[in-house]
N, C-alpha and C. Protein backbone atom coordinates (compact mmCIF):
# COMPACT_ATOMS: atom_id res chain seq x y z
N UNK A 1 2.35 14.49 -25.17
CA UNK A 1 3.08 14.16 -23.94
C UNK A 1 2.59 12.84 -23.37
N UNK A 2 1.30 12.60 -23.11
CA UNK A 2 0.41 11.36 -22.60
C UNK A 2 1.00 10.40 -23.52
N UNK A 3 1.22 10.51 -25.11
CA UNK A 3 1.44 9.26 -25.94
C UNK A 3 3.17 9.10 -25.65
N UNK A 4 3.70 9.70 -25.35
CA UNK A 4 5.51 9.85 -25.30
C UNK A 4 5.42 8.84 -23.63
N UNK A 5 4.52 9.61 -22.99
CA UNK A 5 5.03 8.56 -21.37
C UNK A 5 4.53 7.17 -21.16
N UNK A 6 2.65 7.17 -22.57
CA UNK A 6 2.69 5.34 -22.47
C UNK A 6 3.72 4.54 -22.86
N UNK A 7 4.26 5.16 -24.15
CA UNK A 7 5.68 4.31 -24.34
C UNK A 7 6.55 4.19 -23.58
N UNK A 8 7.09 5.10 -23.00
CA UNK A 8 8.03 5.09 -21.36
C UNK A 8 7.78 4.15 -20.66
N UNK A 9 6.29 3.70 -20.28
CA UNK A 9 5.65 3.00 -19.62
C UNK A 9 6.03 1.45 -19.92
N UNK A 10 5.82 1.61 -21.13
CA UNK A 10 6.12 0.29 -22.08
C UNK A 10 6.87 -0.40 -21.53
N UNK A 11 8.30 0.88 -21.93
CA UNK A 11 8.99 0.54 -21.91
C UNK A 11 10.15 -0.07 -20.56
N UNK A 12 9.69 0.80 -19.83
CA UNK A 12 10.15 1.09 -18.25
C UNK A 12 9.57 -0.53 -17.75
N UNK A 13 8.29 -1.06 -18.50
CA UNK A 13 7.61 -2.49 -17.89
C UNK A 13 8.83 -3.76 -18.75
N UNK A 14 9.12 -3.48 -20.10
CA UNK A 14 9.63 -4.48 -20.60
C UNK A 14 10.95 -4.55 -20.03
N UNK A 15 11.52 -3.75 -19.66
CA UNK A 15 13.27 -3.79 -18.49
C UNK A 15 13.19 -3.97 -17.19
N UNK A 16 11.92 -4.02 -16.75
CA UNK A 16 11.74 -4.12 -15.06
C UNK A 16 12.98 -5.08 -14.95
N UNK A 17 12.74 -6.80 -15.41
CA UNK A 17 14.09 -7.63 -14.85
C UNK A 17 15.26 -7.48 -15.26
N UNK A 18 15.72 -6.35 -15.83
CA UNK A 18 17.25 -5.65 -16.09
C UNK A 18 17.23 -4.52 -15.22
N UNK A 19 16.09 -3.76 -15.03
CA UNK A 19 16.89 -2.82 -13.71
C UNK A 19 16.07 -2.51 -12.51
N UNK A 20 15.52 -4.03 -12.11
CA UNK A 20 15.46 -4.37 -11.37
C UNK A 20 15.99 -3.68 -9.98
N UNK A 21 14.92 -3.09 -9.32
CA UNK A 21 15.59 -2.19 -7.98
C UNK A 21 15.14 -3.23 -6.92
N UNK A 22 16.15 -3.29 -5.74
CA UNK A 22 15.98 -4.14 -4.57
C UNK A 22 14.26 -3.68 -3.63
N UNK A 23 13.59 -4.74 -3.85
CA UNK A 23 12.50 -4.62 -2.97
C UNK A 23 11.89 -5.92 -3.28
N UNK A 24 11.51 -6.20 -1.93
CA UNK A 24 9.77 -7.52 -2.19
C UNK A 24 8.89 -7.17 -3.35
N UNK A 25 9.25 -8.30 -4.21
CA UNK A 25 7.94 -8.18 -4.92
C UNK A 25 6.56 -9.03 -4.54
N UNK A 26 5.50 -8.27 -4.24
CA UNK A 26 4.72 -9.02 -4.19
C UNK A 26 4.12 -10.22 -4.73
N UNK A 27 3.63 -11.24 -3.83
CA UNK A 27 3.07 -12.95 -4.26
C UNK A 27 4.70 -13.26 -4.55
N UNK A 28 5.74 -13.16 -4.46
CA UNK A 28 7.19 -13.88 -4.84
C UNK A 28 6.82 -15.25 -4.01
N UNK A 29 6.53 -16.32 -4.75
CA UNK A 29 6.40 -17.29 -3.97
C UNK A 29 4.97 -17.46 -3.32
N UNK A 30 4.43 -16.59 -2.90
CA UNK A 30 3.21 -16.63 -1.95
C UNK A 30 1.87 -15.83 -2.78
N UNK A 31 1.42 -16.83 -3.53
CA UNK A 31 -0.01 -16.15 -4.05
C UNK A 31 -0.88 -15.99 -3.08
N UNK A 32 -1.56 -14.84 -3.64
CA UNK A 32 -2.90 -14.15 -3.28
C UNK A 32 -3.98 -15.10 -3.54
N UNK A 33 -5.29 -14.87 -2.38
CA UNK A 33 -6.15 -15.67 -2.41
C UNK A 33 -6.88 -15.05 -3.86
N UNK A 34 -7.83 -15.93 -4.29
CA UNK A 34 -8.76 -15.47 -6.08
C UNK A 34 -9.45 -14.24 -5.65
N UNK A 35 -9.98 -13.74 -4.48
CA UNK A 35 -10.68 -12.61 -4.21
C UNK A 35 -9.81 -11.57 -3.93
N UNK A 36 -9.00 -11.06 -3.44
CA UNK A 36 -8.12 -10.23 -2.94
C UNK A 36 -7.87 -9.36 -4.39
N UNK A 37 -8.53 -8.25 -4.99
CA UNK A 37 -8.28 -7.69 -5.66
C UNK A 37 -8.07 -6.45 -5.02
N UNK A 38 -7.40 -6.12 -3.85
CA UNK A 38 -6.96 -4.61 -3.95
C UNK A 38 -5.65 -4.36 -2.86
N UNK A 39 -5.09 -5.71 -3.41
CA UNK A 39 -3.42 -5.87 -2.21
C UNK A 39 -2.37 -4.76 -3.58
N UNK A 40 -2.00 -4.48 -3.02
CA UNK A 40 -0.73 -3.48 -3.46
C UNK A 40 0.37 -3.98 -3.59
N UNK A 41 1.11 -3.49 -4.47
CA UNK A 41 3.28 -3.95 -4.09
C UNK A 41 3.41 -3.10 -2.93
N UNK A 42 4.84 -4.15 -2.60
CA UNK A 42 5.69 -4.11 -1.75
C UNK A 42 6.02 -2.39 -2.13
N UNK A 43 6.48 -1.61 -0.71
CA UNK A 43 7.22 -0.57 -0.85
C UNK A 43 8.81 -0.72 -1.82
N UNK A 44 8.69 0.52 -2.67
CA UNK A 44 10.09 0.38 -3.57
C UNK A 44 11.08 0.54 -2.23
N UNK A 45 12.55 -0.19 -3.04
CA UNK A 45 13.74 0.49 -2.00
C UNK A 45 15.15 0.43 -3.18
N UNK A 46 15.50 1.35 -3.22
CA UNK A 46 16.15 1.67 -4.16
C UNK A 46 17.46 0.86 -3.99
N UNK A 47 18.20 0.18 -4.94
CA UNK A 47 19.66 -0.12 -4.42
C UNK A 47 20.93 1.12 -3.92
N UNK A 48 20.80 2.42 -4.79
CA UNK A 48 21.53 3.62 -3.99
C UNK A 48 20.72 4.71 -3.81
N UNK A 49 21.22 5.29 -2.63
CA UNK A 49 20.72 5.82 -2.12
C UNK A 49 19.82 7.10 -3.16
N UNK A 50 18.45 7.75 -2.99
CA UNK A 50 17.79 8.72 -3.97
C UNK A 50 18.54 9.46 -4.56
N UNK A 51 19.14 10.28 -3.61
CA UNK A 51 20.33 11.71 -4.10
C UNK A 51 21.43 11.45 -4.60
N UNK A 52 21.63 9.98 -4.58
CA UNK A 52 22.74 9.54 -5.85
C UNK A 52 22.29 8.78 -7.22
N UNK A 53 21.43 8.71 -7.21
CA UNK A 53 20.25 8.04 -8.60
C UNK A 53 20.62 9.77 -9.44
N UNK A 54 20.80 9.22 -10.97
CA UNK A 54 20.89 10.11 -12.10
C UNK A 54 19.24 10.18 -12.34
N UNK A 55 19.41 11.41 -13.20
CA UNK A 55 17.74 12.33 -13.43
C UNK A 55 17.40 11.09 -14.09
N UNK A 56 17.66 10.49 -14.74
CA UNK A 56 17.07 9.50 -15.44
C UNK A 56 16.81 8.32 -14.63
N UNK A 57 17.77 7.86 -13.88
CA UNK A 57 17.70 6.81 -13.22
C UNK A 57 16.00 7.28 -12.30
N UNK A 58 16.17 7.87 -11.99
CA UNK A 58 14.90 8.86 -10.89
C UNK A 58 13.54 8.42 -11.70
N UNK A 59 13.56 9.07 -12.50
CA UNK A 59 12.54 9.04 -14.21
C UNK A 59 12.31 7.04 -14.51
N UNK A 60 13.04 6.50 -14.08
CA UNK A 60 13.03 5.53 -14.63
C UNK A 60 12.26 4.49 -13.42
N UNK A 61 12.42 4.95 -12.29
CA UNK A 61 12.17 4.35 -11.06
C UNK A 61 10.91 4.61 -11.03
N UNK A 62 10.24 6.07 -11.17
CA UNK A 62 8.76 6.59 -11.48
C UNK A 62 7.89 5.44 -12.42
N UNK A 63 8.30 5.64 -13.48
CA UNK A 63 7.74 4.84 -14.67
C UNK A 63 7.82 3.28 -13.91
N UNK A 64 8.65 2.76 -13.04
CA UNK A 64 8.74 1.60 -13.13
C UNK A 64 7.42 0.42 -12.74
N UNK A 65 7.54 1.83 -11.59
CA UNK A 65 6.29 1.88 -10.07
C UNK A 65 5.00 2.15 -10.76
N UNK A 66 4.96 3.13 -11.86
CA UNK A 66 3.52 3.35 -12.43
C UNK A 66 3.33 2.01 -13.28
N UNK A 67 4.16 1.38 -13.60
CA UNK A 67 3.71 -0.04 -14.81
C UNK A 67 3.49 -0.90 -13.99
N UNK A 68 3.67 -0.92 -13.01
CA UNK A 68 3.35 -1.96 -12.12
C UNK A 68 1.27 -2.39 -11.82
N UNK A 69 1.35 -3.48 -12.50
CA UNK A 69 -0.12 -3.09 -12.54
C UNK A 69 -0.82 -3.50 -11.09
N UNK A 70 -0.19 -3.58 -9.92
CA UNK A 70 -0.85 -3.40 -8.72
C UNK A 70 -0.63 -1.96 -7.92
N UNK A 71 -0.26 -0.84 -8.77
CA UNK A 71 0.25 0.12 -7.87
C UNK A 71 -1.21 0.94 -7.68
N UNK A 72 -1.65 1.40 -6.84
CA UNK A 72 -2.83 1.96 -6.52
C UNK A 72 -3.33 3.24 -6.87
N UNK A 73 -4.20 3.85 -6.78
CA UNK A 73 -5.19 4.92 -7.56
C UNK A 73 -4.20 5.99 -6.80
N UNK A 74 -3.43 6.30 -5.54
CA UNK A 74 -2.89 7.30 -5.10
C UNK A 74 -1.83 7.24 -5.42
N UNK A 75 -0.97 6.36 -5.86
CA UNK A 75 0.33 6.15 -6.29
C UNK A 75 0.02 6.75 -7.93
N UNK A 76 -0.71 6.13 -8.15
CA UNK A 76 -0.60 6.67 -9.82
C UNK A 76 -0.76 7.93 -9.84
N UNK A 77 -1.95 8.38 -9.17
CA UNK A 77 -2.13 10.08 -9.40
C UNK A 77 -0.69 10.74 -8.72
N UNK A 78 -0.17 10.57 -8.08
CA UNK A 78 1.06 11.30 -7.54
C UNK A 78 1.92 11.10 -7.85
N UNK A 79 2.12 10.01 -9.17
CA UNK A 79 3.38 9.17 -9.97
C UNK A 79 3.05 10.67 -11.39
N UNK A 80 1.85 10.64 -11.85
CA UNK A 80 1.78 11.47 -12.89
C UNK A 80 1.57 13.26 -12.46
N UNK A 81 0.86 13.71 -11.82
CA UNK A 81 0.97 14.71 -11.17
C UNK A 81 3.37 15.19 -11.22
N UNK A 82 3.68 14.34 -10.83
CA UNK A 82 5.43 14.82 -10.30
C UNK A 82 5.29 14.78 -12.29
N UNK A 83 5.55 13.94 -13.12
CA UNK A 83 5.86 13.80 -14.14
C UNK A 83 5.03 14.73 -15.20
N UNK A 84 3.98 15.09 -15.07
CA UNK A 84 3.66 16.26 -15.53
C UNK A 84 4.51 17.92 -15.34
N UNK A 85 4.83 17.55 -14.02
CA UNK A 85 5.58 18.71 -13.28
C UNK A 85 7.17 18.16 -14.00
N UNK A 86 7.68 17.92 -14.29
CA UNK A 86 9.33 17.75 -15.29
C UNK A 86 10.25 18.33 -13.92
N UNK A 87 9.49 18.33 -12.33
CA UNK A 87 10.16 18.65 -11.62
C UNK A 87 11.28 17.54 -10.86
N UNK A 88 12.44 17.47 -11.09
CA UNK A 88 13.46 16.13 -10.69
C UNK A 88 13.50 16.35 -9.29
N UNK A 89 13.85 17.37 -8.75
CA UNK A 89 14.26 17.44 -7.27
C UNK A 89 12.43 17.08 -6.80
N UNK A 90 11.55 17.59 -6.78
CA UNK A 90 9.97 17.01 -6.60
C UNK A 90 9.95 15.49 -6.29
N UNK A 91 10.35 14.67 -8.01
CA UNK A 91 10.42 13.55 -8.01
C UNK A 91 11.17 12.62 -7.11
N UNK A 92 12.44 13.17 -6.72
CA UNK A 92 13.56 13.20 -5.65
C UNK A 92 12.71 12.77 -4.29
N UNK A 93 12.36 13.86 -4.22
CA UNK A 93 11.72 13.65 -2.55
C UNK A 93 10.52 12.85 -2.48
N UNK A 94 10.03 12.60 -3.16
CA UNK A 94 8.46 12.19 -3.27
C UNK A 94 9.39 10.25 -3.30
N UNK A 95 10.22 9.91 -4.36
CA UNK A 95 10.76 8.79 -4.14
C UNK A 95 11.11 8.47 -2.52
N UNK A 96 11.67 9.08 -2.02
CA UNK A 96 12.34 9.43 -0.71
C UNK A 96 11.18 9.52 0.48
N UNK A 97 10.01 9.75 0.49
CA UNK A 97 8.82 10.37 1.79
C UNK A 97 7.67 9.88 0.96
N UNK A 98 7.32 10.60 0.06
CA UNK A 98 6.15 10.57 -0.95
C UNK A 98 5.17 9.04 -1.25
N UNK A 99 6.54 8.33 -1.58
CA UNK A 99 6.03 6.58 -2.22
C UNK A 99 5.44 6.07 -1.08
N UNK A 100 6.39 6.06 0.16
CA UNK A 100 5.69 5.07 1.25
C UNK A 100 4.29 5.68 2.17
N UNK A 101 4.42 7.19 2.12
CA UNK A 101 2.80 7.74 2.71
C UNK A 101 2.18 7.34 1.58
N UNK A 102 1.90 7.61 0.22
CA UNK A 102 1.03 6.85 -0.82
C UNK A 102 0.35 5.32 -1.02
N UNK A 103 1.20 5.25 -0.54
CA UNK A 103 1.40 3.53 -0.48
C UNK A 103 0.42 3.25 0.65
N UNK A 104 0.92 3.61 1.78
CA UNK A 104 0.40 3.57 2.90
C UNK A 104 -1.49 3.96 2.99
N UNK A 105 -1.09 5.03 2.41
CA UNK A 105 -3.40 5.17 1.77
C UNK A 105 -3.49 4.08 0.85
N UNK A 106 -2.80 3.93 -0.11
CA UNK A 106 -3.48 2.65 -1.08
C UNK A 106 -3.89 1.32 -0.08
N UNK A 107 -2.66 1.38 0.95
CA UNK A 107 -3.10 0.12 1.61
C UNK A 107 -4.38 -0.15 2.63
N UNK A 108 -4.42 1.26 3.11
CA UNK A 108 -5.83 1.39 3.72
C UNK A 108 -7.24 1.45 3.04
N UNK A 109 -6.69 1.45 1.95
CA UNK A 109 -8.35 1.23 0.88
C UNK A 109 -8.24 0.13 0.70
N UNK A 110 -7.26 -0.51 0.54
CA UNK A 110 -6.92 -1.94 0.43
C UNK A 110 -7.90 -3.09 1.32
N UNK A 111 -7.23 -2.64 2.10
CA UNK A 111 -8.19 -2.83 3.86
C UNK A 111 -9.52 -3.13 3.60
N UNK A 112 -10.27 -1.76 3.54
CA UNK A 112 -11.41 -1.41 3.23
C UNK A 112 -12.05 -2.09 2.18
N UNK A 113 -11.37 -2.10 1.53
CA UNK A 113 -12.16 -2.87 0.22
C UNK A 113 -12.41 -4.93 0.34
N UNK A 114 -11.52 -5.10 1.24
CA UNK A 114 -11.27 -6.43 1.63
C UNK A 114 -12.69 -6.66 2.86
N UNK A 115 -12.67 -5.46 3.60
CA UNK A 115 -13.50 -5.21 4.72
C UNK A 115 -15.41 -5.21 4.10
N UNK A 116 -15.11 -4.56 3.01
CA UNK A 116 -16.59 -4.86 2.44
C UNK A 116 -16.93 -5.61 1.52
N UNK A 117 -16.30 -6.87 1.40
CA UNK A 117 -16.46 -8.17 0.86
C UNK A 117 -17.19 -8.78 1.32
N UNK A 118 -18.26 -9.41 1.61
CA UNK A 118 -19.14 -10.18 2.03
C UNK A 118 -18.62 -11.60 2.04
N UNK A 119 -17.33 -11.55 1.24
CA UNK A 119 -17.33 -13.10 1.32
C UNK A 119 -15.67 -13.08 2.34
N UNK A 120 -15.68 -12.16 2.87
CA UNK A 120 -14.77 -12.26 3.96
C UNK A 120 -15.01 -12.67 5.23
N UNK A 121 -14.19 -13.80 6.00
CA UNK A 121 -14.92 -14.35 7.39
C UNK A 121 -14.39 -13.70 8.10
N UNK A 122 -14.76 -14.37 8.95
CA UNK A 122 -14.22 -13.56 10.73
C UNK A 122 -12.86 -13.33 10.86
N UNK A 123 -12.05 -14.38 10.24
CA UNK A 123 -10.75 -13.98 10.51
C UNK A 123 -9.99 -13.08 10.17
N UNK A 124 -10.18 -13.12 8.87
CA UNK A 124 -9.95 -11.65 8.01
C UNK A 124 -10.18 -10.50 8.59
N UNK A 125 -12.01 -10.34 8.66
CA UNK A 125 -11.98 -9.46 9.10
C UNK A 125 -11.79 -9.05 10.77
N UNK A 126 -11.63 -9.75 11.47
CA UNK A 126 -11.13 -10.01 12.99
C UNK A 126 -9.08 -8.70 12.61
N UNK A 127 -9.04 -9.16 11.28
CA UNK A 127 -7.50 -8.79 11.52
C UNK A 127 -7.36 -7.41 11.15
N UNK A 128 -8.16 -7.29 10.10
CA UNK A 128 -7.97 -5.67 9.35
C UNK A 128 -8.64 -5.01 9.97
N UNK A 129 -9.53 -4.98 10.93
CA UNK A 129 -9.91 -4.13 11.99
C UNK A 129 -9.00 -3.90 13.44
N UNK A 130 -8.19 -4.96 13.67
CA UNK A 130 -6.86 -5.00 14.17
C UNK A 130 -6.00 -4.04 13.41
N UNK A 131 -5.87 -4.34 12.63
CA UNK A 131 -5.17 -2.98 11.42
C UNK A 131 -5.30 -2.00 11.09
N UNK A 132 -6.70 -1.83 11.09
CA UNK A 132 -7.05 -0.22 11.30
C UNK A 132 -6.91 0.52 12.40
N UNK A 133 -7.20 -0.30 13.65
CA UNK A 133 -6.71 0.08 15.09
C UNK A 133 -5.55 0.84 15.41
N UNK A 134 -4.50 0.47 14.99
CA UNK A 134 -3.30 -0.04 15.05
C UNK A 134 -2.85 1.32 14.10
N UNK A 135 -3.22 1.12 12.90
CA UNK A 135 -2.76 2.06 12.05
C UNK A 135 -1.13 2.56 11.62
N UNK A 136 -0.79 0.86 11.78
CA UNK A 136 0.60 1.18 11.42
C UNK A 136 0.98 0.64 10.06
N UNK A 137 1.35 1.56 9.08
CA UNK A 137 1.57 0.69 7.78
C UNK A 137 2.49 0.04 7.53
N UNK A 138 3.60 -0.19 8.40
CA UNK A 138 4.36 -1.54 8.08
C UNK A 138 3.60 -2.83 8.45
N UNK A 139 3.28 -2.86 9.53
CA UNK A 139 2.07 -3.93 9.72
C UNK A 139 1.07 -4.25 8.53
N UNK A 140 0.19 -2.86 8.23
CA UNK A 140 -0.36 -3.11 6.99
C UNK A 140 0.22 -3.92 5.59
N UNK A 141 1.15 -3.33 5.55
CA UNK A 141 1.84 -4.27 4.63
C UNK A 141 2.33 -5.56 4.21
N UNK A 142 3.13 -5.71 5.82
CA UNK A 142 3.08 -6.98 5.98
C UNK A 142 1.91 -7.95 5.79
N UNK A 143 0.55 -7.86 6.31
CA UNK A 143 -0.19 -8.03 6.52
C UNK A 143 -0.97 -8.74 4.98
N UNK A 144 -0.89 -6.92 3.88
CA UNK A 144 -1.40 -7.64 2.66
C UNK A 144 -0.46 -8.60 2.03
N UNK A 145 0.72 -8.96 2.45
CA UNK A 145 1.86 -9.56 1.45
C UNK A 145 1.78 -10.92 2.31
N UNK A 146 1.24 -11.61 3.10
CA UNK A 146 1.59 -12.69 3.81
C UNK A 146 -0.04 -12.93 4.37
N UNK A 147 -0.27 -12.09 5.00
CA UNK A 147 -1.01 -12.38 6.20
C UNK A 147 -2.20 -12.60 5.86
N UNK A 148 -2.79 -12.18 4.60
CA UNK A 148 -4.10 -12.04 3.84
C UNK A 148 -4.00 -13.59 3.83
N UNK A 149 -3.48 -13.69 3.27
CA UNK A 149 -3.27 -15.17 2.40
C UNK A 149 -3.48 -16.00 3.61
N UNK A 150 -2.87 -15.61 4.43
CA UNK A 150 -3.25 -17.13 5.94
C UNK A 150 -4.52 -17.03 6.59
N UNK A 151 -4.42 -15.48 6.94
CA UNK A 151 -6.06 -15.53 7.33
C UNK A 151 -7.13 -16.12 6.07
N UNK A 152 -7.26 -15.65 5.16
CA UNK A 152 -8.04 -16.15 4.48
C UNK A 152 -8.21 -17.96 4.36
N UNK A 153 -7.20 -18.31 4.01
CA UNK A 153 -6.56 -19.84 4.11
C UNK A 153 -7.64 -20.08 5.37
N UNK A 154 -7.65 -19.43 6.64
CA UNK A 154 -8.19 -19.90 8.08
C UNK A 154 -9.41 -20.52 7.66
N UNK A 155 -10.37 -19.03 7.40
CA UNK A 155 -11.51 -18.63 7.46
C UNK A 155 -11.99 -19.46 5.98
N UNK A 156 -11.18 -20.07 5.36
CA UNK A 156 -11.86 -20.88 4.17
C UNK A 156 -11.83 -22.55 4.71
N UNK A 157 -10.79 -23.15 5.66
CA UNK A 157 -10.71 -24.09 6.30
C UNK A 157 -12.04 -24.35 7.07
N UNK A 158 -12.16 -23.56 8.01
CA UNK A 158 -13.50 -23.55 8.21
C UNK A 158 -15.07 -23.75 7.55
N UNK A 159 -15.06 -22.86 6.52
CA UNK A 159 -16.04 -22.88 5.46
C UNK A 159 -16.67 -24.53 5.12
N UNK A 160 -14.82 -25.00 4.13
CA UNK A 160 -15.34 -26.16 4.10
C UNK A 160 -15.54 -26.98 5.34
N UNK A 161 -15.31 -27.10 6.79
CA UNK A 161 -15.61 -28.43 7.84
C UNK A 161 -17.39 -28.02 7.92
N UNK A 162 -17.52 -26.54 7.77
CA UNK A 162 -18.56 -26.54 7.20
C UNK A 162 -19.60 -27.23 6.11
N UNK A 163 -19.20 -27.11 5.68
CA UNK A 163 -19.68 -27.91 4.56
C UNK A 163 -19.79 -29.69 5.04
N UNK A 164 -18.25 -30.06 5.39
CA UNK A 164 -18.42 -31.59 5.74
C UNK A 164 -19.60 -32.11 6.89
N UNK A 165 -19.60 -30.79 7.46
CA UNK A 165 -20.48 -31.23 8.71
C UNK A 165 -22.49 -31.14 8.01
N UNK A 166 -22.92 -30.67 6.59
CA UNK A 166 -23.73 -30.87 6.36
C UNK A 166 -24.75 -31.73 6.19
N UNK A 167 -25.74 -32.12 6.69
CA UNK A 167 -26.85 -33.71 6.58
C UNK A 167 -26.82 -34.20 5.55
N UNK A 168 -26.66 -34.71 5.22
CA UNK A 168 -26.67 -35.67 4.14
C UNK A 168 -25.93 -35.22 2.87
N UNK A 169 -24.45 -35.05 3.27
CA UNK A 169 -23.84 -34.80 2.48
C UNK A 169 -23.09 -35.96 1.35
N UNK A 170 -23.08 -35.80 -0.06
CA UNK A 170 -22.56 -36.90 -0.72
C UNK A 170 -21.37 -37.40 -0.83
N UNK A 171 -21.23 -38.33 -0.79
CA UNK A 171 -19.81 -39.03 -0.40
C UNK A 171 -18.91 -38.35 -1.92
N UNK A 172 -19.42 -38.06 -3.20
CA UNK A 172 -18.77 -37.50 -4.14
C UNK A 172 -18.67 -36.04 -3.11
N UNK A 173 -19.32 -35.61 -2.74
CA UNK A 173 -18.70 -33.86 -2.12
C UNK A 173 -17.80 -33.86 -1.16
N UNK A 174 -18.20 -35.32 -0.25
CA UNK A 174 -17.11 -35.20 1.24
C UNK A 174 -15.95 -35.16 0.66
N UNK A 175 -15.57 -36.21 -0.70
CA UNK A 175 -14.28 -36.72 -0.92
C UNK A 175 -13.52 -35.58 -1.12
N UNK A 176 -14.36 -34.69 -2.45
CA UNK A 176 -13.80 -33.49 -2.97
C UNK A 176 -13.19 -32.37 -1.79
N UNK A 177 -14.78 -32.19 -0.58
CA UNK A 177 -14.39 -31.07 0.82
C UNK A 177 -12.90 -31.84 1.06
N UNK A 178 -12.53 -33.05 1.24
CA UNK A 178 -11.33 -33.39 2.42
C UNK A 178 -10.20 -32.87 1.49
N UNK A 179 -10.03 -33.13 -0.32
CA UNK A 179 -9.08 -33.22 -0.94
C UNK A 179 -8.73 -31.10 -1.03
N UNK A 180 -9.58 -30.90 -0.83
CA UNK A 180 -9.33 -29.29 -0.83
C UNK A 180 -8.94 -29.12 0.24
N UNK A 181 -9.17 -29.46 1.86
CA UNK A 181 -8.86 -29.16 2.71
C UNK A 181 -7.11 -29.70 2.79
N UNK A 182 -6.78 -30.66 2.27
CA UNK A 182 -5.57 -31.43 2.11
C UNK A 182 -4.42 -30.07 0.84
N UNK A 183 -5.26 -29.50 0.69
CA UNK A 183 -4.73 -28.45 -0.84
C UNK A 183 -4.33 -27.22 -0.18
N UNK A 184 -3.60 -26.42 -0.95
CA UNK A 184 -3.16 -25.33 -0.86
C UNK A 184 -4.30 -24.26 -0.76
N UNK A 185 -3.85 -22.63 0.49
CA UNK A 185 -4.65 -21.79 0.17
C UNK A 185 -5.56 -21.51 -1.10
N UNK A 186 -5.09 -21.69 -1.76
CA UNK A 186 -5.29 -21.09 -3.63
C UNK A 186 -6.61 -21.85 -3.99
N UNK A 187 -5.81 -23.59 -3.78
CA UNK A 187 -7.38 -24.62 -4.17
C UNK A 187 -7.99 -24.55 -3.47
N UNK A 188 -8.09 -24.33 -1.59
CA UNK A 188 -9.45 -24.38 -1.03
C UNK A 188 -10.16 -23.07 -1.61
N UNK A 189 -9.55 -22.14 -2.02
CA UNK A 189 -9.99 -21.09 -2.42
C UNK A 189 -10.91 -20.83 -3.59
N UNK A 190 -10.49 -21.88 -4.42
CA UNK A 190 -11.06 -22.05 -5.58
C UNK A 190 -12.00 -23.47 -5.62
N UNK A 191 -11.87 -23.96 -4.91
CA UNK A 191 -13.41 -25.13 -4.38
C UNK A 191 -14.21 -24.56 -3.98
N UNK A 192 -13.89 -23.43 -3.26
CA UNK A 192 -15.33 -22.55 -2.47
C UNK A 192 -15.53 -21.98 -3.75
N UNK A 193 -14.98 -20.90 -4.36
CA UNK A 193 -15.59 -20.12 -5.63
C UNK A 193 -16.33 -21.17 -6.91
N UNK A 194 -15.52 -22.51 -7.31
CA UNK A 194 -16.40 -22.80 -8.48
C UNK A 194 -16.51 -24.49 -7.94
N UNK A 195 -15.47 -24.88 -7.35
CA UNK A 195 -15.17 -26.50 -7.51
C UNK A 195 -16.36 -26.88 -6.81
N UNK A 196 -16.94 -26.45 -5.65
CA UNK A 196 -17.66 -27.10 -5.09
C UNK A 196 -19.40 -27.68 -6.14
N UNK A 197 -19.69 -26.46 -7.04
CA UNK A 197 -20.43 -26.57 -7.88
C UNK A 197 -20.61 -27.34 -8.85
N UNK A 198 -18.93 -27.67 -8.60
CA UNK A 198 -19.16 -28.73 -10.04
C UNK A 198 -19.11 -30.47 -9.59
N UNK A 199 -18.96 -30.37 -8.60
CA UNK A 199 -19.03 -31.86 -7.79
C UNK A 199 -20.42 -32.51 -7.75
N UNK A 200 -20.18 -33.79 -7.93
CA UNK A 200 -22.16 -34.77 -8.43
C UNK A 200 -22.75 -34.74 -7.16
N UNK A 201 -23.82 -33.75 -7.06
CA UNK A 201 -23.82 -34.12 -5.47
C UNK A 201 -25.20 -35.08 -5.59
């Protein structure tokens, strides 16, 4: 059974852009900072409505969400749990209620896991404690699909004026700090992780 549904899996991953169901895909346009390893997809949204999706179509939407290789440790266990169960009406409702409370815990570990990064600044974490407050998972969501990315962007802006503001800093490092600060989230992101190291100081 396990070897029949990796192929499903396979397969369900190699047609994603043929049946393609209407929802945000996550980073569309907007990458994730290099650290952010525990942002989630976008909530699914089906183009018709659940209770008009064929058993297969249903089956196919499951598999789609499990190949997705950002879908989270609670999504998967409750993606295979229904599919072990060969129960359709189960699968039915769980598409329908099920995906977005799942989702909704993945995103709060999400949180959490962002929250005990050490290399997260104030802003970040200034926000996901706002988020936990709050405890609303559309916010959450929003939040990992956009908002990560700016806060972080902030709190790395900083880092480097940091840096520029150091004593006797080398005119090979200032040049590099300004040209990252002039760069996209992604490159200041990646000047702090390796670029800065490799500059003649």
């Amino acid at each position: 059974m396990r070897s029949s549904r990796v192929a499903l899996t396979a397969a369900a991953a190699a047609l994603a852009p043929v049946l393609l169901l209407s929802g945000p895909a996550f980073a569309a346009g907007t990458a994730s900072p290099a650290t952010a390893t525990a942002v989630a997809p976008a909530v699914w949204t089906p183009d018709v409505p659940v209770d008009e999706m064929s058993d297969d179509d249903v089956r196919v939407a499951l598999f789609r969400i499990l190949a997705d290789p950002d879908s989270g440790k609670g999504v998967i266990k409750e993606i295979n749990a229904l599919l072990d169960s060969h129960d359709v009406a189960r699968m039915r409702e769980w598409l329908k209620t099920g995906y977005a409370a799942a989702q909704a815990m993945d995103d709060r570990v999400a949180l959490f896991r962002i929250l005990a990064d050490p290399d997260s600044g104030k802003r970040v974490t200034k926000e996901i404690n706002a988020l936990l407050d709050n405890d609303d998972p559309v916010k959450t969501r929003q939040w990992l699909e956009t908002g990560y990315r700016l806060a972080q962007a902030e709190d790395d802006q900083v880092a480097l004026f940091t840096i520029l503001a150091r004593p006797g800093i080398s005119d090979a490092m200032r040049a590099a700090v300004i040209e990252a600060i002039q760069g996209t989230p992604e490159e200041m992101r990646y000047f702090l992780e390796y670029g800065q190291y490799e500059v003649d100081k």
